[in-house]
Structures are given as C-alpha cells and as structure tokens.
N, C-alpha and C. Protein backbone atom coordinates (compact mmCIF):
# COMPACT_ATOMS: atom_id res chain seq x y z
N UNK A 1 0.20 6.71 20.27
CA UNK A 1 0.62 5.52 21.02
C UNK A 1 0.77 5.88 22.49
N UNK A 2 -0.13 5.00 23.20
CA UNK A 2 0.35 5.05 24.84
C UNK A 2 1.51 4.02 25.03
N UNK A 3 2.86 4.87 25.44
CA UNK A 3 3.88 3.77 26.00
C UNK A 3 3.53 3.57 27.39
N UNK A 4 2.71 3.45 27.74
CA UNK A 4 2.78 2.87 29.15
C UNK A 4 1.61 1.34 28.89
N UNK A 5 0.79 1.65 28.09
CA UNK A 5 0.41 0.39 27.93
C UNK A 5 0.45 -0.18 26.26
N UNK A 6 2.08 -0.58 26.28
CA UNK A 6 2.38 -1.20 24.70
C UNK A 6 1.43 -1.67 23.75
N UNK A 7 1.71 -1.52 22.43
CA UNK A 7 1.18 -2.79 21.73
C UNK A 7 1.87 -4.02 22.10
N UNK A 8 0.71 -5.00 22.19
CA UNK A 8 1.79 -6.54 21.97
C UNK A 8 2.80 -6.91 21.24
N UNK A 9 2.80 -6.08 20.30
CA UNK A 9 3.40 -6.87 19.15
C UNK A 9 4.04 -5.90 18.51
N UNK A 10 5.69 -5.89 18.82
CA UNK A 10 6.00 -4.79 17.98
C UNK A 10 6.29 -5.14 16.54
N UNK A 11 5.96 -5.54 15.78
CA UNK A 11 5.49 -5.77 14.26
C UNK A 11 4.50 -5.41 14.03
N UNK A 12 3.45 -5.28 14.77
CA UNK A 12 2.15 -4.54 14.22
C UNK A 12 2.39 -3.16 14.95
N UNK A 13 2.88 -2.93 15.82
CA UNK A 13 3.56 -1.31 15.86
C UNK A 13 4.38 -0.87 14.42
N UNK A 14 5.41 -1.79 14.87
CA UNK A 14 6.20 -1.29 13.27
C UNK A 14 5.19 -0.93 11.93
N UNK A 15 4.22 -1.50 11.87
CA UNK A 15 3.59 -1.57 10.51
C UNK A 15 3.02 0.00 10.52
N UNK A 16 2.19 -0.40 11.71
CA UNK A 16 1.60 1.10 11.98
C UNK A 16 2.23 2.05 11.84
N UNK A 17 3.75 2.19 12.32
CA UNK A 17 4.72 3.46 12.42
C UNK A 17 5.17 3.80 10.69
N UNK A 18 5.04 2.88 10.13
CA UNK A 18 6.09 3.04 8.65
C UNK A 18 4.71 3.48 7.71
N UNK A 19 3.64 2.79 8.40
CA UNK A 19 2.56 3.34 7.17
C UNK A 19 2.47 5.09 7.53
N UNK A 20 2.59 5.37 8.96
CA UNK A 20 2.48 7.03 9.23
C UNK A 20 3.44 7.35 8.46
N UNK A 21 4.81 6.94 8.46
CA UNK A 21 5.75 7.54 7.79
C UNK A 21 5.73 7.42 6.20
N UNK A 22 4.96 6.71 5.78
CA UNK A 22 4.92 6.49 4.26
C UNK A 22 3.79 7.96 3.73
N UNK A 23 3.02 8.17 4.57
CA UNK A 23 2.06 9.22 4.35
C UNK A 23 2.97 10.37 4.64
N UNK A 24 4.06 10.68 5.27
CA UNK A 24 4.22 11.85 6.02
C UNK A 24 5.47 12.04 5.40
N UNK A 25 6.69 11.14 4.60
CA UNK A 25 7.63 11.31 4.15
C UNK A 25 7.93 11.79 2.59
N UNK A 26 8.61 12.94 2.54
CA UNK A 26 8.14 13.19 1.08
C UNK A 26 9.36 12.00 0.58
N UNK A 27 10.33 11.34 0.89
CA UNK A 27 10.86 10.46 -0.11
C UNK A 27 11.64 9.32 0.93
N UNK A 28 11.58 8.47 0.17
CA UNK A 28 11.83 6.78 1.08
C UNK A 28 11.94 7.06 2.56
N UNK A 29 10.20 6.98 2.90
CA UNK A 29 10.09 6.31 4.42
C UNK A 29 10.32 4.92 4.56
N UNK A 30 11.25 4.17 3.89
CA UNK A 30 11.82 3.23 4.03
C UNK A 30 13.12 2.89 4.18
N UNK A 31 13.52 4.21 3.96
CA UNK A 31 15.19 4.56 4.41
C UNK A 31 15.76 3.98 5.83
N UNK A 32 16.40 3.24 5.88
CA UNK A 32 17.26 2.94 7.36
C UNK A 32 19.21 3.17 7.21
N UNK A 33 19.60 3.29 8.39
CA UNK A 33 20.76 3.24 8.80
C UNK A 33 21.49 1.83 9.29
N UNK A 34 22.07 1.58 8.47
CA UNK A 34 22.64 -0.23 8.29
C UNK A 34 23.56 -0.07 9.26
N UNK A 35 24.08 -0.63 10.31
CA UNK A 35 25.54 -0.68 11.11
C UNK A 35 26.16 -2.67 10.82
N UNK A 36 27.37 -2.40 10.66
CA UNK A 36 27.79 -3.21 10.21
C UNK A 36 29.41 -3.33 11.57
N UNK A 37 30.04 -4.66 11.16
CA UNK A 37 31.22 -4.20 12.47
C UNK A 37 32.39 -5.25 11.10
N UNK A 38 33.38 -4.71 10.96
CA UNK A 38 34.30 -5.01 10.22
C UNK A 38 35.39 -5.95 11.31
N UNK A 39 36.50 -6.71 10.39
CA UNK A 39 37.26 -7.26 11.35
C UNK A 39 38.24 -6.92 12.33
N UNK A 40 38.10 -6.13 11.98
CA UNK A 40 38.66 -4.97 13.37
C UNK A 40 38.19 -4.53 14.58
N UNK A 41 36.58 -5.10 14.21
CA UNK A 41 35.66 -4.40 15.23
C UNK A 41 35.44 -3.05 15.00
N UNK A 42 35.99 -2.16 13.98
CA UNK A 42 35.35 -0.76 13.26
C UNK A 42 34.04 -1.27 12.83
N UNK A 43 33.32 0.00 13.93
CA UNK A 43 31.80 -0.18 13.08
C UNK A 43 31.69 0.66 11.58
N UNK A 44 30.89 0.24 10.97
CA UNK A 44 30.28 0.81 9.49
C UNK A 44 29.25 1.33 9.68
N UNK A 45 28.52 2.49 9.08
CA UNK A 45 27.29 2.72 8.76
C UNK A 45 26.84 2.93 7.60
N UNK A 46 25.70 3.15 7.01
CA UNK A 46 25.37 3.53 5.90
C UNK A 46 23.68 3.20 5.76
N UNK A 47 23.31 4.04 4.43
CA UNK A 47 21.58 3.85 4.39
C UNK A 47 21.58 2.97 3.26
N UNK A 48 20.26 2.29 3.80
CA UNK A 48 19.92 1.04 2.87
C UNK A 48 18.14 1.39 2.60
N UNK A 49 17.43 0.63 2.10
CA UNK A 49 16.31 0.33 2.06
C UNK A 49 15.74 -0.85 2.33
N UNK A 50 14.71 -0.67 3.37
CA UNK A 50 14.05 -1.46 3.87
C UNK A 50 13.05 -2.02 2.56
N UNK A 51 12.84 -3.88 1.93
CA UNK A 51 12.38 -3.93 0.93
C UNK A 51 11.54 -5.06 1.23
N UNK A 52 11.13 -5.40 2.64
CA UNK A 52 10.27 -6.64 2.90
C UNK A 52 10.61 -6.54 4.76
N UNK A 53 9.57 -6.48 5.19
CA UNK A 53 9.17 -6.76 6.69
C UNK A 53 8.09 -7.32 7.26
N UNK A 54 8.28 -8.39 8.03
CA UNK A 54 7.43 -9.18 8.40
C UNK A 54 7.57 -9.86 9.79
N UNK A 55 7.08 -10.48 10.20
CA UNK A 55 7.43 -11.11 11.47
C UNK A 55 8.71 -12.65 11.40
N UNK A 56 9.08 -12.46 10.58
CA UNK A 56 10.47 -12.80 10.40
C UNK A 56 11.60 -12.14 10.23
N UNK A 57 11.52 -11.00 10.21
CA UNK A 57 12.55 -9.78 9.89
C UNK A 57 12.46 -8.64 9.16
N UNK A 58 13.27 -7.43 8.93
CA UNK A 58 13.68 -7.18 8.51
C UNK A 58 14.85 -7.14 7.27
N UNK A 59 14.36 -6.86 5.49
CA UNK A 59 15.05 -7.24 4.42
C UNK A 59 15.40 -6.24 3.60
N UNK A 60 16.67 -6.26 3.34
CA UNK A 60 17.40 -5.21 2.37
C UNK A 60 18.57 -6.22 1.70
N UNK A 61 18.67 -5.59 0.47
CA UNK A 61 19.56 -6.48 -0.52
C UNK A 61 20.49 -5.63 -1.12
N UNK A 62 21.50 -6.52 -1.33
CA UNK A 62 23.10 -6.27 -1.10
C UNK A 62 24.17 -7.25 -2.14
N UNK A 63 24.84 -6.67 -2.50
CA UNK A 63 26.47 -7.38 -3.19
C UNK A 63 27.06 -8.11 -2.23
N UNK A 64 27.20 -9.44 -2.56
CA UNK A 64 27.81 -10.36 -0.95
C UNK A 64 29.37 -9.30 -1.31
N UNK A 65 29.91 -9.42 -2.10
CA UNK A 65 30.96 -9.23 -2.42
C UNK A 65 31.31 -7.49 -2.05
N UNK A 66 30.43 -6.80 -1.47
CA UNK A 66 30.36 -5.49 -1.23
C UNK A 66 30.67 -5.55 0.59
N UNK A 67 31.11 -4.17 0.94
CA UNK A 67 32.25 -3.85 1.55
C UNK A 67 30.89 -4.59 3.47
N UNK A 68 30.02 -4.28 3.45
CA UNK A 68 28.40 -5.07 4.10
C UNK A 68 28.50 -5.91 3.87
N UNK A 69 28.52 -6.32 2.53
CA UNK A 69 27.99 -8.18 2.69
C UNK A 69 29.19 -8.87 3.08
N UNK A 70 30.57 -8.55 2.73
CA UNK A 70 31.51 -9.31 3.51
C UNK A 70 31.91 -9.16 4.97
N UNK A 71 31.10 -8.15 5.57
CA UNK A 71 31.16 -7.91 6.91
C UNK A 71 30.15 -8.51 7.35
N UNK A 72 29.03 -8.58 6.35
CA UNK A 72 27.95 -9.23 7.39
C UNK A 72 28.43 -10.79 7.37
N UNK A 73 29.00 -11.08 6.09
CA UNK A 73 29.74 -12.77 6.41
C UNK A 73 30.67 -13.14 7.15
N UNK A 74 30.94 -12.16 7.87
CA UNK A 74 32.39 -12.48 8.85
C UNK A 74 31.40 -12.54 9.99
N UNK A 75 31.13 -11.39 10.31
CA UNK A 75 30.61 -11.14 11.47
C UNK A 75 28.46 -10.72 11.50
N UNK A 76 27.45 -12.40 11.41
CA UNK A 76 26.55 -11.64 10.66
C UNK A 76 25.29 -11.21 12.04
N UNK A 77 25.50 -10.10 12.21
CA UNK A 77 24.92 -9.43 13.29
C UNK A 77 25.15 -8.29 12.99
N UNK A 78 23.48 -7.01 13.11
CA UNK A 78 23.57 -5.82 12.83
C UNK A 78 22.93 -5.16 13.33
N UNK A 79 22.76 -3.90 13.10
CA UNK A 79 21.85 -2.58 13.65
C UNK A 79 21.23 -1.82 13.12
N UNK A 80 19.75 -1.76 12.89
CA UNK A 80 19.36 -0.84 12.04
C UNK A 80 18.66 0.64 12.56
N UNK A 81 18.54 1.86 12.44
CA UNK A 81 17.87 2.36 12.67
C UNK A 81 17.01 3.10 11.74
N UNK A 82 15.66 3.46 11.75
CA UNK A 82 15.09 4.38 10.91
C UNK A 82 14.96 5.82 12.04
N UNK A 83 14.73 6.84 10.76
CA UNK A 83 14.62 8.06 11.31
C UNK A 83 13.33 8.82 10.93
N UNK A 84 12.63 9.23 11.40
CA UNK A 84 11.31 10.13 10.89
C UNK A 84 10.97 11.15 10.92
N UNK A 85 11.94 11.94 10.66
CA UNK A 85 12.20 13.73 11.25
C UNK A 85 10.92 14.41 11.09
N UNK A 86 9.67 14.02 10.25
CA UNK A 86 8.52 14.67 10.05
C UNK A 86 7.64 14.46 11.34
N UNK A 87 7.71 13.03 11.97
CA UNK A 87 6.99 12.70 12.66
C UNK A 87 7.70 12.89 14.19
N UNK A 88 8.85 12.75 14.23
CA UNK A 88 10.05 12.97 15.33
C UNK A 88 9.43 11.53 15.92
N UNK A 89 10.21 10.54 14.94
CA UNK A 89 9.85 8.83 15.74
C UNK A 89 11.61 8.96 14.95
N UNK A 90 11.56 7.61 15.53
CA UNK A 90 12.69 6.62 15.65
C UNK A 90 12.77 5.26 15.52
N UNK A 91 12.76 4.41 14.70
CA UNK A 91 12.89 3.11 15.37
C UNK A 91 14.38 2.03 15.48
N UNK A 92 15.02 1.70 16.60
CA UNK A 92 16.38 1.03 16.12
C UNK A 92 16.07 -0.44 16.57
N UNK A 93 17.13 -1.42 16.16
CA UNK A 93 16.55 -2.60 15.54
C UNK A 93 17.85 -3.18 15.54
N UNK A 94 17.95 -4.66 16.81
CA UNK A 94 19.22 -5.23 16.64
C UNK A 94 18.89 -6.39 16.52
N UNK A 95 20.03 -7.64 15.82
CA UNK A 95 19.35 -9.30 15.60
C UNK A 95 20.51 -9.29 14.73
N UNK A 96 20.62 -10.65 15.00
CA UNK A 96 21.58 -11.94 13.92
C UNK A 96 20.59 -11.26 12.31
N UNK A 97 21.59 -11.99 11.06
CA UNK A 97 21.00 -11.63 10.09
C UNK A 97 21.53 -12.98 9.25
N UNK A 98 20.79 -13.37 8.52
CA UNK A 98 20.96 -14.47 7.41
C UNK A 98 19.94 -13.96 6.01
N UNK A 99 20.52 -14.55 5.21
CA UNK A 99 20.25 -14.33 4.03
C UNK A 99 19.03 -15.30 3.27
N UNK A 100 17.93 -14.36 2.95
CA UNK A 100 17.20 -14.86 2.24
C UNK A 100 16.82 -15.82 1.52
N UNK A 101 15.75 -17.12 1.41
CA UNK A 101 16.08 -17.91 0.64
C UNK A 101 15.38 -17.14 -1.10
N UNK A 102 16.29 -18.17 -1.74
CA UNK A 102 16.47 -18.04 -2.92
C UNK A 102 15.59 -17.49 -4.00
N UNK A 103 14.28 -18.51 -3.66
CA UNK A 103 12.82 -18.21 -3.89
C UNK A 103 12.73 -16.62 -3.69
N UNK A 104 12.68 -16.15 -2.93
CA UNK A 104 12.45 -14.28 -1.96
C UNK A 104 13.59 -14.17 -3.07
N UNK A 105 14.66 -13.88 -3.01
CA UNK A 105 15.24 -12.78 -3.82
C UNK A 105 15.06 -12.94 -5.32
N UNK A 106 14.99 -14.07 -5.95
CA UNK A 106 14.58 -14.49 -7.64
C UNK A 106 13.54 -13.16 -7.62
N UNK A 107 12.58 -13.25 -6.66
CA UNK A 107 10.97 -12.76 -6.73
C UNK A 107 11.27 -10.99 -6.73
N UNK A 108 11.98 -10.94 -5.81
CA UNK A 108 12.44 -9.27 -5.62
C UNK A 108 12.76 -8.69 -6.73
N UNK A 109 14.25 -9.60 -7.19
CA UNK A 109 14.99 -9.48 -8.19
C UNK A 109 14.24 -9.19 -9.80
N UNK A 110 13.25 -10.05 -10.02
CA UNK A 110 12.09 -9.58 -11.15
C UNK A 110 11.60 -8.51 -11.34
N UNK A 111 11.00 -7.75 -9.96
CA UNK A 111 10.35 -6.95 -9.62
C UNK A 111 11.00 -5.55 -9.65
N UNK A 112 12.47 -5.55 -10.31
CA UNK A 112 13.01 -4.26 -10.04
C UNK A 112 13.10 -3.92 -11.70
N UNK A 113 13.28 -2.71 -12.05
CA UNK A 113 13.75 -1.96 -13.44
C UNK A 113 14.51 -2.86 -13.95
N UNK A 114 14.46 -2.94 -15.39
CA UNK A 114 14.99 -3.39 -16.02
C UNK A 114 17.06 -2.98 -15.53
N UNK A 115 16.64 -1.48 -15.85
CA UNK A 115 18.10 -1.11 -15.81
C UNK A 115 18.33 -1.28 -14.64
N UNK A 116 17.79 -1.49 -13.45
CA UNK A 116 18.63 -1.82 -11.96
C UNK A 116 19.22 -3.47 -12.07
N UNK A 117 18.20 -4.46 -12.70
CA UNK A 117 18.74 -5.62 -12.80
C UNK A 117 20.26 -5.71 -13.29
N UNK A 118 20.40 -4.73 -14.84
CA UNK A 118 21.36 -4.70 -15.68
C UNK A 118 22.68 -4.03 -14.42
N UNK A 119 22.16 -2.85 -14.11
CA UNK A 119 23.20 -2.44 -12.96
C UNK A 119 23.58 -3.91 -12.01
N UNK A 120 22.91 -4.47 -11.33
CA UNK A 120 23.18 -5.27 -9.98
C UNK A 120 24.41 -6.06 -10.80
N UNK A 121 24.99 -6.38 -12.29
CA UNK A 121 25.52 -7.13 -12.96
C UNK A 121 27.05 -5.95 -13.50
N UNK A 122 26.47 -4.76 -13.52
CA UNK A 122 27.26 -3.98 -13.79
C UNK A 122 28.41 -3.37 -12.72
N UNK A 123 27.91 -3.33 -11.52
CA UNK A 123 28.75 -3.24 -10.65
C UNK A 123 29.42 -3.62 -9.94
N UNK A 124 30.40 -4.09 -9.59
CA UNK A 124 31.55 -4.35 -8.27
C UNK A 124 31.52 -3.71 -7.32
N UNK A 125 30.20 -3.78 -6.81
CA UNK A 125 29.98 -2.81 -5.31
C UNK A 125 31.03 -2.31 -4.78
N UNK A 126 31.80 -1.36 -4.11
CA UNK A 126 32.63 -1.22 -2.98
C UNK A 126 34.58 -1.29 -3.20
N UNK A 127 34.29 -1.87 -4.57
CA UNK A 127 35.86 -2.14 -5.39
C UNK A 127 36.32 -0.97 -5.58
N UNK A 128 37.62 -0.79 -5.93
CA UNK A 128 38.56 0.24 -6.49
C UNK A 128 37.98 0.47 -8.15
N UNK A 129 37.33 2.19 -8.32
CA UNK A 129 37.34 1.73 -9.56
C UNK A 129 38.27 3.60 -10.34
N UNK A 130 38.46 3.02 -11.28
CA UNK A 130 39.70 4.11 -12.02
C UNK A 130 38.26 5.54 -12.51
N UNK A 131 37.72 5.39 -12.87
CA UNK A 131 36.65 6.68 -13.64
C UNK A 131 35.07 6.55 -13.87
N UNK A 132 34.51 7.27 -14.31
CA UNK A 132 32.88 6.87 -14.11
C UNK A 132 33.06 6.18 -15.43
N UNK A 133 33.83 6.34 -16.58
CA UNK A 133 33.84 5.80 -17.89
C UNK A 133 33.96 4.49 -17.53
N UNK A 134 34.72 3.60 -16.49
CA UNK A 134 34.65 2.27 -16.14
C UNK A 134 33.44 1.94 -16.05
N UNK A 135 32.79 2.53 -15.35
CA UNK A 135 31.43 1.96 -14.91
C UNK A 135 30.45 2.03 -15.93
N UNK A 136 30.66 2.77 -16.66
CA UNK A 136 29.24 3.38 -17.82
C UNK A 136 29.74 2.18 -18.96
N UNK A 137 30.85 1.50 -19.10
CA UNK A 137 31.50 0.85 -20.30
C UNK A 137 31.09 -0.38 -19.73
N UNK A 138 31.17 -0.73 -18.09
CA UNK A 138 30.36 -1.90 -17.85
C UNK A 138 28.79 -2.09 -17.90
N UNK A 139 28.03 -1.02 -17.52
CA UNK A 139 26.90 -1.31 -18.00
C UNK A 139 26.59 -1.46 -19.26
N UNK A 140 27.48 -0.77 -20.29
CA UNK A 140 26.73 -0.85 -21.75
C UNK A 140 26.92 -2.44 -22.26
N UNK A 141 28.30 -2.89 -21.41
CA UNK A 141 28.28 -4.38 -21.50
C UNK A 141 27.18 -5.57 -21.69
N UNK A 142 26.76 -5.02 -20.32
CA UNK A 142 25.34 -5.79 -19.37
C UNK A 142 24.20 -5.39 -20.58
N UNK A 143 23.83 -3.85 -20.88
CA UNK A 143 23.07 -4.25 -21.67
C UNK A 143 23.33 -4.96 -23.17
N UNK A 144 24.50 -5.02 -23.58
CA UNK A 144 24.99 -5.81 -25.21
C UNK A 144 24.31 -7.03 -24.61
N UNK A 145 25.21 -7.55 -23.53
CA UNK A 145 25.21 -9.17 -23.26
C UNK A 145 23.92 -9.60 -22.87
N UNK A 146 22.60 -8.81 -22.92
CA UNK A 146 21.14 -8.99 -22.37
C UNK A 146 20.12 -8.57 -23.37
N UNK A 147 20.98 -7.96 -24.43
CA UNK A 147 20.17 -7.29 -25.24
C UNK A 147 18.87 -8.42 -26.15
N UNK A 148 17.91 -8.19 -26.32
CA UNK A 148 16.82 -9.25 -26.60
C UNK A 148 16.18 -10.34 -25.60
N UNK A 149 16.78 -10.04 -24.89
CA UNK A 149 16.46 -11.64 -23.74
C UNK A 149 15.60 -10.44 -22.50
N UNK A 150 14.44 -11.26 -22.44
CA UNK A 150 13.15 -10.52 -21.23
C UNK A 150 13.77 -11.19 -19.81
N UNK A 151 14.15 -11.98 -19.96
CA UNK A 151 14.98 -12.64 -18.54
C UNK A 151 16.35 -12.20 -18.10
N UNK A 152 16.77 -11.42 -16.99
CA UNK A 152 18.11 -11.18 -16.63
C UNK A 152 18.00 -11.94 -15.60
N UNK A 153 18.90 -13.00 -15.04
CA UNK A 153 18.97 -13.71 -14.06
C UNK A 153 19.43 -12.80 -12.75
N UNK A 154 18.96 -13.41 -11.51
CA UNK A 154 19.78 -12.44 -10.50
C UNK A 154 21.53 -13.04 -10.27
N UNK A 155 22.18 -12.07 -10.08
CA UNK A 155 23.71 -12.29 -9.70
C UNK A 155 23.85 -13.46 -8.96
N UNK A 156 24.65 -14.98 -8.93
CA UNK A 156 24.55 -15.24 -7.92
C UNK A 156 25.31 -14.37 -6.78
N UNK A 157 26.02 -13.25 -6.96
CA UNK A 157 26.25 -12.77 -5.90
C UNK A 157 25.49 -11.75 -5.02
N UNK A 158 24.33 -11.17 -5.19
CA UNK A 158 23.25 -10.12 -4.97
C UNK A 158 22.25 -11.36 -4.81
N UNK A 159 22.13 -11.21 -3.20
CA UNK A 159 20.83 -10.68 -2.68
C UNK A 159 20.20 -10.60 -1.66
N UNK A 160 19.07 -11.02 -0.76
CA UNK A 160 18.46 -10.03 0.39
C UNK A 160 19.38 -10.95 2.13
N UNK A 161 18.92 -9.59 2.68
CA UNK A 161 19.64 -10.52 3.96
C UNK A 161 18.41 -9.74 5.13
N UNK A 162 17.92 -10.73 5.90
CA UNK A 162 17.18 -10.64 6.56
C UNK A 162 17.44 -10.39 8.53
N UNK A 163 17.57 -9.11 8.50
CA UNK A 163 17.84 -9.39 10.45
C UNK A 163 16.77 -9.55 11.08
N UNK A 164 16.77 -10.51 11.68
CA UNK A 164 15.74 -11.17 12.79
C UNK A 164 15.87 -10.68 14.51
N UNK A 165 14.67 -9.09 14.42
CA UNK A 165 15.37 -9.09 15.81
C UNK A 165 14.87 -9.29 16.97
N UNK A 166 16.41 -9.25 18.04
CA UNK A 166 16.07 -9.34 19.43
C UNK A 166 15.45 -8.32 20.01
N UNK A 167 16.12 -7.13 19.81
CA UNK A 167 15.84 -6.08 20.32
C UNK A 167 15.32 -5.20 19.17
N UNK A 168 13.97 -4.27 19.64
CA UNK A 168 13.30 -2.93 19.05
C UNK A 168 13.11 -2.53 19.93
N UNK A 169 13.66 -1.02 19.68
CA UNK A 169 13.17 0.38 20.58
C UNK A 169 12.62 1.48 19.90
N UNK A 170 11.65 1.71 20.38
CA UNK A 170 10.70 2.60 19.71
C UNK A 170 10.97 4.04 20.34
N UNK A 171 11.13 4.70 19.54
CA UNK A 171 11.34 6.46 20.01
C UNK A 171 10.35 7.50 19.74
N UNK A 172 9.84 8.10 20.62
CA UNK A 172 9.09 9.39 20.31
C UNK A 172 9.37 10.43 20.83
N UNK A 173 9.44 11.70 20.09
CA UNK A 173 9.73 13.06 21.00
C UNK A 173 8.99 13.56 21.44
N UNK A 174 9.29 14.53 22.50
CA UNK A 174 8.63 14.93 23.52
C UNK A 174 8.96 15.89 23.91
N UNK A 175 8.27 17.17 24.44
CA UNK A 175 8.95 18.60 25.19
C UNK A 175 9.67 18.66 25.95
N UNK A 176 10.45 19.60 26.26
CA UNK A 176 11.62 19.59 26.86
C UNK A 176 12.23 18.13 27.07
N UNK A 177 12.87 17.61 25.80
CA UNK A 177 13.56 16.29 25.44
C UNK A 177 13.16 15.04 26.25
N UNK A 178 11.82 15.10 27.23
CA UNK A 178 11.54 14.02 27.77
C UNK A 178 11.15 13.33 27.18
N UNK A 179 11.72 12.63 25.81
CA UNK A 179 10.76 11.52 25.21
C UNK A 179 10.80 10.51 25.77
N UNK A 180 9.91 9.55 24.95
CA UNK A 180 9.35 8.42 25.33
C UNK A 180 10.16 7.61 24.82
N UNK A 181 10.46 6.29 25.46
CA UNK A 181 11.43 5.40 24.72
C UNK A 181 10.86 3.71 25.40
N UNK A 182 10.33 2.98 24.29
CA UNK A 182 10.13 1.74 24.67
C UNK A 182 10.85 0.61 24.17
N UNK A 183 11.02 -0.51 24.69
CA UNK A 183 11.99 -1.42 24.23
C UNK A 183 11.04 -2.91 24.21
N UNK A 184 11.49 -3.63 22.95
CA UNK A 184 11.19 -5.18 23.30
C UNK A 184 12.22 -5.58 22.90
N UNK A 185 12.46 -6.72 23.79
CA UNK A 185 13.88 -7.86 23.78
C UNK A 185 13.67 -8.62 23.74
N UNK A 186 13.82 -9.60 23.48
CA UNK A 186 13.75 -11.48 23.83
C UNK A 186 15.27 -12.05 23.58
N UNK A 187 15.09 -13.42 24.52
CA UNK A 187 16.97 -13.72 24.23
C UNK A 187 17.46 -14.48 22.98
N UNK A 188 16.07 -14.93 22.07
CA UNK A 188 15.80 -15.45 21.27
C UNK A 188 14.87 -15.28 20.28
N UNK A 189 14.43 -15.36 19.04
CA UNK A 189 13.54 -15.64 18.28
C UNK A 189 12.79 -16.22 18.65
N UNK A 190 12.49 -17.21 19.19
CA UNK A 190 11.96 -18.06 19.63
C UNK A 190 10.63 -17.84 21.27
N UNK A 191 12.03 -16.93 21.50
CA UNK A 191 10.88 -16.28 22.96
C UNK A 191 9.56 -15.05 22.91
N UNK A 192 9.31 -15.51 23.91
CA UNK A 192 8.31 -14.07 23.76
C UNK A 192 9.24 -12.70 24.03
N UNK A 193 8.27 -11.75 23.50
CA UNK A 193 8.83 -10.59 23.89
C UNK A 193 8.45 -9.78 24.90
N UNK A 194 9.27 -9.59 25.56
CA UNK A 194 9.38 -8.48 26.98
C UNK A 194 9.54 -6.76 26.87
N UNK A 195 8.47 -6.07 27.15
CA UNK A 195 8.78 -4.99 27.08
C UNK A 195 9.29 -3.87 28.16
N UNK A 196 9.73 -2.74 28.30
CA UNK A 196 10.60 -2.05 29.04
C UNK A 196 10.60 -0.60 28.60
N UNK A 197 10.36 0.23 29.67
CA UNK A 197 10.17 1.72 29.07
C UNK A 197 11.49 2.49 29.85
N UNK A 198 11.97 3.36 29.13
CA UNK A 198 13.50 3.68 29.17
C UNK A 198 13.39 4.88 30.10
N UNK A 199 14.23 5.83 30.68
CA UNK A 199 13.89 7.05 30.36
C UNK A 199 14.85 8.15 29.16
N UNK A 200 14.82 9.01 28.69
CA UNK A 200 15.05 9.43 27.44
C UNK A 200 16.43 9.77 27.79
C-alpha cells in the first residue's frame, strides 16, 4: 500500500488487509479488541470476533444482558481495534453501534454449532456464577430441553451489533518506528470520506 496516494475506499482496503491477514494468521485473523465505556465513564476492553463486514459496518454478537451489551445500551458508541503481529498492520475503528436486524442474526445464529447455539442459551454472560458445575448443569439443561428438535431458536437476548464507522486508521510498521499511519473520518455516515496521513 502507498499511503500517500490512498485507496478510496477504506472498505475495500479493509477487505484487502483481513484477506492478507487470513493467509498470514495462524488463528482468528478476525480477532479484534472491543472498547466499551461503562457508566462511570470506565473504559472496558476485551476480544471479540469480527463475524460480518461490509460497507455498513462492522459485526460481532453478544448477550444484551452481558457486562458489553449493557454498556453498549447505555452508552452505544465503540472502538475497535485489530492487531496483525505477522504482518505488523493495525487497524482501529470508531462509530455509533446499533444492533442488527433480526433477519442477520436468525441467519448467523443457524450457521453456528449445534453446541454453541445450546451454549448462547446456557449462559448468563458476565453474571456471578458459584462453580463450573453451575454451568455444565445448565448446559445439560439446554441440551434435555432441545433434545430431538433440529431447530434451536436464537435467545431473544443474543445478538449482532453493528458499528458503523466514522473514523478508520490504518497502521503499518516501519524502521526505526517511522510508521505509516492513515486516517478516514467523515462527520457522518452519510458523508464522504476524508483522508489524512498522521505522523507515527
């Protein structure tokens, strides 16, 4: 990539960058760093998986009822970054976030293991729980209460939330730490995007 003369479009950058990293990562080049801001204004972090990207956003799915999804309902604005230590890229990623329609997560929701469905039902994301025997006694639940039936419905409380962003900055390393750092912003969804080269 020449940062001095961008791609247009950082979504077809992004695509480009995650397919290098899908070749180059021995396990989930789809891994990101979720930032979240609680009502305190304490930020959160944590890794999620990236499970749908497009020129509408960025999508990873979640327990509303988990310690994220009730932060992203208070306050729903986030930060993502990926990391590519093979390739020494970066990409971070800020935008409002709303939640998927219904249609998109039913579809996701199909598409996963049997036993992850049974889990998404088995767990209380983020709750107080007494022993792993709690948890193993709730899944065997999930599977009694599913046992014979090819259909597990999704939770209504699980599922995808989409950040739509303003800002991407693209990172590359460079010798003696002069990397490269490019930015697109817009003040809106709606606008075009403006790009901007940093220094490192």
């Amino acid at each position: 990539m020449n940062f001095d003369t961008p791609h247009e479009d950082p979504f077809g950058l992004f695509d480009i960058w995650i397919a290098d990293a899908t070749g180059a990562e021995v396990n989930d080049p789809n891994a990101m760093a979720l930032a979240t801001t609680d009502a305190d204004g304490h930020p959160n972090v944590r890794m999620v998986l990236l499970k749908g990207h497009d020129e509408r956003g960025f999508v990873f799915y979640t327990n509303f009822e988990s310690r994220k999804g009730t932060e992203l309902s208070a306050m729903p604005r986030a930060a993502l970054c990926f990391h590519w230590k093979s390739l020494q890229r970066q990409v971070r990623i800020q935008g409002p976030v709303s939640i998927v329609a219904d249609d998109e997560a039913d579809a996701y929701f199909a598409s996963r293991s049997r036993e992850s469905r049974l889990g998404a039902w088995a767990s209380q994301q983020s709750r107080p729980l007494a022993d792993r025997a709690e948890l193993d006694a709730s899944y065997a639940n999930m599977i009694a209460r599913y046992e014979g039936e090819a259909d597990i419905p999704r939770p209504p409380h699980w599922s995808g939330q989409r950040i739509t962003p303003l800002r991407i900055e693209f990172w590359q390393d460079g010798a003696h730490r002069l990397h490269d750092r490019l930015i697109y912003a817009r003040p809106t969804a709606e606008d075009d995007w403006q790009t901007e080269r940093l220094y490192p």
